[in-house]
PDB file of N, CA and C in Angstrom:
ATOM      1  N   UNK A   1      39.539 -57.545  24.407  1.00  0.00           N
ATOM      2  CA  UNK A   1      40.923 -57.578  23.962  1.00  0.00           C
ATOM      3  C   UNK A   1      40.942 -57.691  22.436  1.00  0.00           C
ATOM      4  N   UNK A   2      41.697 -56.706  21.559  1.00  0.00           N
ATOM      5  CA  UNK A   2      41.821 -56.729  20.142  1.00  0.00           C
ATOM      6  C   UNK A   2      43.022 -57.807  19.710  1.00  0.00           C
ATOM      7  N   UNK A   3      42.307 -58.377  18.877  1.00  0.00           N
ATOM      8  CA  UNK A   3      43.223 -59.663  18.178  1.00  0.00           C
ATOM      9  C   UNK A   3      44.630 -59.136  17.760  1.00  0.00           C
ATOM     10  N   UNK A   4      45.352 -59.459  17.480  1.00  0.00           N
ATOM     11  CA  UNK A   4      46.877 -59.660  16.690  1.00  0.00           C
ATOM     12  C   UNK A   4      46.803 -59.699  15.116  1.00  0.00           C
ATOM     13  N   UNK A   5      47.134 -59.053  14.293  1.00  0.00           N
ATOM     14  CA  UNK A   5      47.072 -58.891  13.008  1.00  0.00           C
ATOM     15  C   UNK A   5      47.460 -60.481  12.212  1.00  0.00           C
ATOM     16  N   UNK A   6      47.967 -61.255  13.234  1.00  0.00           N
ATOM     17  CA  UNK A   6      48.479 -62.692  13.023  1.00  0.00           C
ATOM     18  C   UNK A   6      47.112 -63.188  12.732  1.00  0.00           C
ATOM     19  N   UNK A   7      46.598 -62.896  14.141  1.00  0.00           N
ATOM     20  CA  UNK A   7      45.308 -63.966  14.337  1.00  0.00           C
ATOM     21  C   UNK A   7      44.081 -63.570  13.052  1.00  0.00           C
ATOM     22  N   UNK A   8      43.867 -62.216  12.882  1.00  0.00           N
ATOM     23  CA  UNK A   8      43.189 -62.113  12.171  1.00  0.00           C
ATOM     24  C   UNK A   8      43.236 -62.185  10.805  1.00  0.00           C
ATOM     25  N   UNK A   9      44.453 -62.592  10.469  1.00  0.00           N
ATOM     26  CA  UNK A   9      44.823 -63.122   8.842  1.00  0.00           C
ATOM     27  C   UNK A   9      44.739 -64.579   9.258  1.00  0.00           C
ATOM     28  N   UNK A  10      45.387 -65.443   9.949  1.00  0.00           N
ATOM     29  CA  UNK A  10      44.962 -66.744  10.339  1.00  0.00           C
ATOM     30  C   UNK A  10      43.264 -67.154  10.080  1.00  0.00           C
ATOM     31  N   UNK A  11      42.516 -65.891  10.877  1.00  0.00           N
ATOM     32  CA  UNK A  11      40.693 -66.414  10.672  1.00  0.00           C
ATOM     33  C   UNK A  11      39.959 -66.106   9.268  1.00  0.00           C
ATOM     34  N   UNK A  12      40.936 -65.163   8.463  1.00  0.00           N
ATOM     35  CA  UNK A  12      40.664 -64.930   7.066  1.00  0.00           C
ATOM     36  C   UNK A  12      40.989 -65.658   6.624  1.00  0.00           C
ATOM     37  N   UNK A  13      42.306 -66.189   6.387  1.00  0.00           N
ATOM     38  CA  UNK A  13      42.688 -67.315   5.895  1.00  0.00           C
ATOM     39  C   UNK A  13      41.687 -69.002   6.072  1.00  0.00           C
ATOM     40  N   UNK A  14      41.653 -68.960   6.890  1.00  0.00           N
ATOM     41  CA  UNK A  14      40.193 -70.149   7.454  1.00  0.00           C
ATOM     42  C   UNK A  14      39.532 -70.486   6.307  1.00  0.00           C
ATOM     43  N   UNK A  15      38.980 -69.262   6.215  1.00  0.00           N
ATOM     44  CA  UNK A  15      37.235 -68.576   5.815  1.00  0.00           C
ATOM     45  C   UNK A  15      37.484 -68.750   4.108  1.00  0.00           C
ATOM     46  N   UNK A  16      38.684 -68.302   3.806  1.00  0.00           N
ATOM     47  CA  UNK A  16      39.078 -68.876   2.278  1.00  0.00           C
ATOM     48  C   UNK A  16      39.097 -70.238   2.351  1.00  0.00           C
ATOM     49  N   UNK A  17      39.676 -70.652   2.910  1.00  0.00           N
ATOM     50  CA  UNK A  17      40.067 -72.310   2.610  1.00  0.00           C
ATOM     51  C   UNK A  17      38.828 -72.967   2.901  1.00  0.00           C
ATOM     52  N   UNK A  18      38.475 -72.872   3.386  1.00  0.00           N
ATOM     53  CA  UNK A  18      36.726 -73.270   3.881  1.00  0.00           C
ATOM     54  C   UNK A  18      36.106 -73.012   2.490  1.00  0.00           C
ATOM     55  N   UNK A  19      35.707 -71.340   2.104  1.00  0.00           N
ATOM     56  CA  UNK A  19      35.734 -71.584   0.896  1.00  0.00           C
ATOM     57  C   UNK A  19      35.786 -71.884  -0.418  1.00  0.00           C
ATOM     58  N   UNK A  20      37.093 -72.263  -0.323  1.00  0.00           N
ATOM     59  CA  UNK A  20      37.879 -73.096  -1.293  1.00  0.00           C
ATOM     60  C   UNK A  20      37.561 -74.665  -1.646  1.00  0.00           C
ATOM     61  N   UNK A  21      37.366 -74.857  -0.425  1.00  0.00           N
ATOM     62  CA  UNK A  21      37.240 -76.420  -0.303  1.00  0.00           C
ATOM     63  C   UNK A  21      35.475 -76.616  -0.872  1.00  0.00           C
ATOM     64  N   UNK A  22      34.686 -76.151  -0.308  1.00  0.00           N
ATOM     65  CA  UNK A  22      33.431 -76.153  -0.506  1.00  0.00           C
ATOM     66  C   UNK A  22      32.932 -76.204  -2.008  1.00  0.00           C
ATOM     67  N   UNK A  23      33.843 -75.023  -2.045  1.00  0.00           N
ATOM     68  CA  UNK A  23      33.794 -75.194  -4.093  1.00  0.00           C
ATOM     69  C   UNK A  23      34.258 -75.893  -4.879  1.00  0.00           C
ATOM     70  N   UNK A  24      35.188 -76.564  -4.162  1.00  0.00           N
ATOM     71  CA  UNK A  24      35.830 -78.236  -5.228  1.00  0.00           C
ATOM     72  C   UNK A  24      34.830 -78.891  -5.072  1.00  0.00           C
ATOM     73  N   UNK A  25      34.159 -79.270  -4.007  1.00  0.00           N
ATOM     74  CA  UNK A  25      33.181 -80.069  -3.967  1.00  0.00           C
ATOM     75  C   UNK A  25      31.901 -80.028  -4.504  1.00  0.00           C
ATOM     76  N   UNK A  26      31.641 -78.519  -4.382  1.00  0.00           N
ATOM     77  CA  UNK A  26      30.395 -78.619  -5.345  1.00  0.00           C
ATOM     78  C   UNK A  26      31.216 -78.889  -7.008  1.00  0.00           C
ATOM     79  N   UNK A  27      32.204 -78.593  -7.462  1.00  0.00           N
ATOM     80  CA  UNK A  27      32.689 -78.927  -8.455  1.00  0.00           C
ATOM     81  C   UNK A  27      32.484 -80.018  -9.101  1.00  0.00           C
ATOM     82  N   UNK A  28      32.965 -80.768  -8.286  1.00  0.00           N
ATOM     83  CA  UNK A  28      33.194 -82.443  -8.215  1.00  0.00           C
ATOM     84  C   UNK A  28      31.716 -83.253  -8.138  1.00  0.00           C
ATOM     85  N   UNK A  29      30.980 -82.484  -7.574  1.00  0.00           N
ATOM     86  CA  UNK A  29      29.693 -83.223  -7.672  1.00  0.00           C
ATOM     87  C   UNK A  29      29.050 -82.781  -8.751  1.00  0.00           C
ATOM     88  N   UNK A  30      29.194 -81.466  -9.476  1.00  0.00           N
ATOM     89  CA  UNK A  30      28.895 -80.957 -11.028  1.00  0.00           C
ATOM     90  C   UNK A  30      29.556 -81.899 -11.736  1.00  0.00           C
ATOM     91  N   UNK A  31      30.472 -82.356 -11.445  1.00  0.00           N
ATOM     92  CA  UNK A  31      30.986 -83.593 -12.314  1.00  0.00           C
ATOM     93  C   UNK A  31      31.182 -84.932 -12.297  1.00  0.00           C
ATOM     94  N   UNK A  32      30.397 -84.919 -10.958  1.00  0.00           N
ATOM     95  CA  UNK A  32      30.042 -85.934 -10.640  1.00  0.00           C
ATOM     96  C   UNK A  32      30.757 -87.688 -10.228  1.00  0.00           C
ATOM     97  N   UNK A  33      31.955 -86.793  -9.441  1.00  0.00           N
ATOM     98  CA  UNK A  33      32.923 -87.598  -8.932  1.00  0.00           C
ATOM     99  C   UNK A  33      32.933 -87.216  -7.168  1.00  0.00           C
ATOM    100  N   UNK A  34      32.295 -86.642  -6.450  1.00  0.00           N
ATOM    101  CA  UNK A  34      31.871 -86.851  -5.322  1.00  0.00           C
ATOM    102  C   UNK A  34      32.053 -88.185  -4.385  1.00  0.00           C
ATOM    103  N   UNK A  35      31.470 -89.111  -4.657  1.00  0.00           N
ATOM    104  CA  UNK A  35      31.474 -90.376  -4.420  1.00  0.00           C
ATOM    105  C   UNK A  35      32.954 -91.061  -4.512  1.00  0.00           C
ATOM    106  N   UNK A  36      33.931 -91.249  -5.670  1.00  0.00           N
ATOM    107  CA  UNK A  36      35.029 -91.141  -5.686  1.00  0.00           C
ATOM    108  C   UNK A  36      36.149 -90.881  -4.740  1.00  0.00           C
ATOM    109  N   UNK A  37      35.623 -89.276  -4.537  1.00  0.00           N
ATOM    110  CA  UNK A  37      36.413 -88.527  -3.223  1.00  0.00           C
ATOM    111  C   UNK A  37      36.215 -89.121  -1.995  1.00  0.00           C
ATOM    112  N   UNK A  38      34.779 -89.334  -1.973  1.00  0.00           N
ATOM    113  CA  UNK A  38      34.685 -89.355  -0.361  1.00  0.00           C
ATOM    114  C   UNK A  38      35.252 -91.161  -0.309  1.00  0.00           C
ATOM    115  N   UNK A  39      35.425 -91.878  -1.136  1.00  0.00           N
ATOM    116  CA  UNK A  39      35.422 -93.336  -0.998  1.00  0.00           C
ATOM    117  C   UNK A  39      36.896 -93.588  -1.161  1.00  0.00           C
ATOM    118  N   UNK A  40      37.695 -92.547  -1.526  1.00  0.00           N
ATOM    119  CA  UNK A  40      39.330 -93.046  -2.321  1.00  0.00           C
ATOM    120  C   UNK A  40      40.132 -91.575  -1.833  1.00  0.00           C
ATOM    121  N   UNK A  41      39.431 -90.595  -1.996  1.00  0.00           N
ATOM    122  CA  UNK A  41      40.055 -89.290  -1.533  1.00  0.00           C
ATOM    123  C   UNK A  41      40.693 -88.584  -2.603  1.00  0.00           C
ATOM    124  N   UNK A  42      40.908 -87.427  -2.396  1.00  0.00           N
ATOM    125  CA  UNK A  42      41.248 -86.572  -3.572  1.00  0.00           C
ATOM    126  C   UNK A  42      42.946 -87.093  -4.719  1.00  0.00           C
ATOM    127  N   UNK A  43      43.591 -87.262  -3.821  1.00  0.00           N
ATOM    128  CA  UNK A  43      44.607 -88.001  -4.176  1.00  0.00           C
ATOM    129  C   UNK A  43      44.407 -89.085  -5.577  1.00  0.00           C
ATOM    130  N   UNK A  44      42.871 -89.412  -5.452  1.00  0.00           N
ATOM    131  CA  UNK A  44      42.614 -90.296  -6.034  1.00  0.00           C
ATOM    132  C   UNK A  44      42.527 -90.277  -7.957  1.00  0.00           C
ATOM    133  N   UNK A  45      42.185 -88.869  -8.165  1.00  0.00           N
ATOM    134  CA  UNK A  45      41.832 -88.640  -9.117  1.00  0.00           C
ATOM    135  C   UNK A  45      43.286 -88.021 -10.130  1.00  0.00           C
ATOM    136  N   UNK A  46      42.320 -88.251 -11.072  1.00  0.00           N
ATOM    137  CA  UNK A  46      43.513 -88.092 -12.166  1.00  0.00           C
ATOM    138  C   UNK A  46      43.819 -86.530 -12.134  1.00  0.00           C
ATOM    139  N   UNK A  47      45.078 -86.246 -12.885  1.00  0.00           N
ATOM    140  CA  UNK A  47      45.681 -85.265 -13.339  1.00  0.00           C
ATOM    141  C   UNK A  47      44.406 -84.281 -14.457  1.00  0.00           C
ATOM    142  N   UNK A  48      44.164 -84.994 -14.900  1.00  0.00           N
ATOM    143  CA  UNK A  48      43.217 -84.228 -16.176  1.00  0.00           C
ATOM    144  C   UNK A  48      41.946 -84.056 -15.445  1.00  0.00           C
ATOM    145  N   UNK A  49      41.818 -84.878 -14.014  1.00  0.00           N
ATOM    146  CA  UNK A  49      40.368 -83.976 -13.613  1.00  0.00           C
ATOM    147  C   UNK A  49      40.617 -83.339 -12.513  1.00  0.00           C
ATOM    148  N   UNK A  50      41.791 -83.302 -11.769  1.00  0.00           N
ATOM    149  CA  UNK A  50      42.164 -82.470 -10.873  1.00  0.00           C
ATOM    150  C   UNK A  50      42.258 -80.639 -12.101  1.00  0.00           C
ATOM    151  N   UNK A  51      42.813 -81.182 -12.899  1.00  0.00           N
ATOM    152  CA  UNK A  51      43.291 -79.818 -13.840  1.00  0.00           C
ATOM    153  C   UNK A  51      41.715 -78.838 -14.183  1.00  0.00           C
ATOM    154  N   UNK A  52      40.746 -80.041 -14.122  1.00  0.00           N
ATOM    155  CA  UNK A  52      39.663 -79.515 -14.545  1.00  0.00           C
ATOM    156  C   UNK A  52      38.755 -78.804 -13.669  1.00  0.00           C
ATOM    157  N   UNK A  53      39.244 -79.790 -12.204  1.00  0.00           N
ATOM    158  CA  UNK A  53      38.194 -78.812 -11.015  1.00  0.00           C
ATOM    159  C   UNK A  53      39.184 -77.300 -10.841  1.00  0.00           C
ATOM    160  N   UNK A  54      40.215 -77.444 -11.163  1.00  0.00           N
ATOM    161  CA  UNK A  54      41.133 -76.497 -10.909  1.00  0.00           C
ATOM    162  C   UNK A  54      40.634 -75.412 -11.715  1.00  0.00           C
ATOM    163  N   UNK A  55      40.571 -75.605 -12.993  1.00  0.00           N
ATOM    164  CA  UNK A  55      40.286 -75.019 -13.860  1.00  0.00           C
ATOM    165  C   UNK A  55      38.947 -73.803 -13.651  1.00  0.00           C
ATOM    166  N   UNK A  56      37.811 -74.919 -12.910  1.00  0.00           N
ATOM    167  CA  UNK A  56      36.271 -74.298 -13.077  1.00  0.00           C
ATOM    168  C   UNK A  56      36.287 -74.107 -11.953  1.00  0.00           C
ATOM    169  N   UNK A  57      37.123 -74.451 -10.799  1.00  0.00           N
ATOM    170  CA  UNK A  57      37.392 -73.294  -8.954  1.00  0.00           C
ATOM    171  C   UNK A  57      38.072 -72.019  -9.855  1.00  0.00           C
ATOM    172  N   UNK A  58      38.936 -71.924 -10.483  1.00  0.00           N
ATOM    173  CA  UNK A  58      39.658 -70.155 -10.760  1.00  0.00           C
ATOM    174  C   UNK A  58      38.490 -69.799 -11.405  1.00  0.00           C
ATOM    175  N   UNK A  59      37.748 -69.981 -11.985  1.00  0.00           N
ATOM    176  CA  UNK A  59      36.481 -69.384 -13.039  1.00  0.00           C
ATOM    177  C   UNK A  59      36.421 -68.950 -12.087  1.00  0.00           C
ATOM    178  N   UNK A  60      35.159 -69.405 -11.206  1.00  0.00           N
ATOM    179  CA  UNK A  60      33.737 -69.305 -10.491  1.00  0.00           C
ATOM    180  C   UNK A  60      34.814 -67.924  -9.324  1.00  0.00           C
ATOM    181  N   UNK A  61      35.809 -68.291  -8.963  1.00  0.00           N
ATOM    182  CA  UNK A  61      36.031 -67.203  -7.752  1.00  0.00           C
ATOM    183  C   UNK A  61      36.674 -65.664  -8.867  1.00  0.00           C
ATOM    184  N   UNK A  62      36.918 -65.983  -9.678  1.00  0.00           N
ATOM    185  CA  UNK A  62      36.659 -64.136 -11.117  1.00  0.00           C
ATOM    186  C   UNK A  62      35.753 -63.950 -10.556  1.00  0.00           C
ATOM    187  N   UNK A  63      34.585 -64.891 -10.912  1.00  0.00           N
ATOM    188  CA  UNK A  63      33.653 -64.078 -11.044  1.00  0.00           C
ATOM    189  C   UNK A  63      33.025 -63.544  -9.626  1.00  0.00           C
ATOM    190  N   UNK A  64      33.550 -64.249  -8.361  1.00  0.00           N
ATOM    191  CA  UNK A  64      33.189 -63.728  -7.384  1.00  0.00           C
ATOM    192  C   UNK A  64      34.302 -62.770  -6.849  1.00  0.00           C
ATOM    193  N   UNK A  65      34.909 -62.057  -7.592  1.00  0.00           N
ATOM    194  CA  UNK A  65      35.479 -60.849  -7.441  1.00  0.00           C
ATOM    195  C   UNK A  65      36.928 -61.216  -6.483  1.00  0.00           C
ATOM    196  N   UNK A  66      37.010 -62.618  -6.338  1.00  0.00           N
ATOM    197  CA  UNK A  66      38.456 -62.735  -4.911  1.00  0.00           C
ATOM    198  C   UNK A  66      39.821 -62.836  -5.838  1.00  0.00           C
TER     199      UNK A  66
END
């Protein structure tokens, strides 16, 4: 049975955010606030370093062409 054009933007969609997420984290551990997150949660962090993982997640996915 062929999926629904729903479902299969739903499992793309996934596969980004999965993505997405993976790369804050390696972010965050390049900067070495890892520990932070997992102990207080993202919420936790400031404006100026949220701006910054923000910043170096839009880099890194240029350059991976998304």
């Amino acid at each position: 049975m062929e999926r629904s054009r729903e479902e299969k933007t739903k499992s793309v969609s996934k596969k980004q955010n999965n993505l997405i997420d993976d790369l804050k984290l390696e972010i965050a551990s390049e900067l070495g606030i890892v520990e932070q997150i997992k102990d207080k949660g993202w919420q936790s962090l400031s404006p100026r370093i949220s701006g910054k993982i923000g910043g170096k997640l839009s880099q890194r996915l240029k350059k991976m062409g998304k």
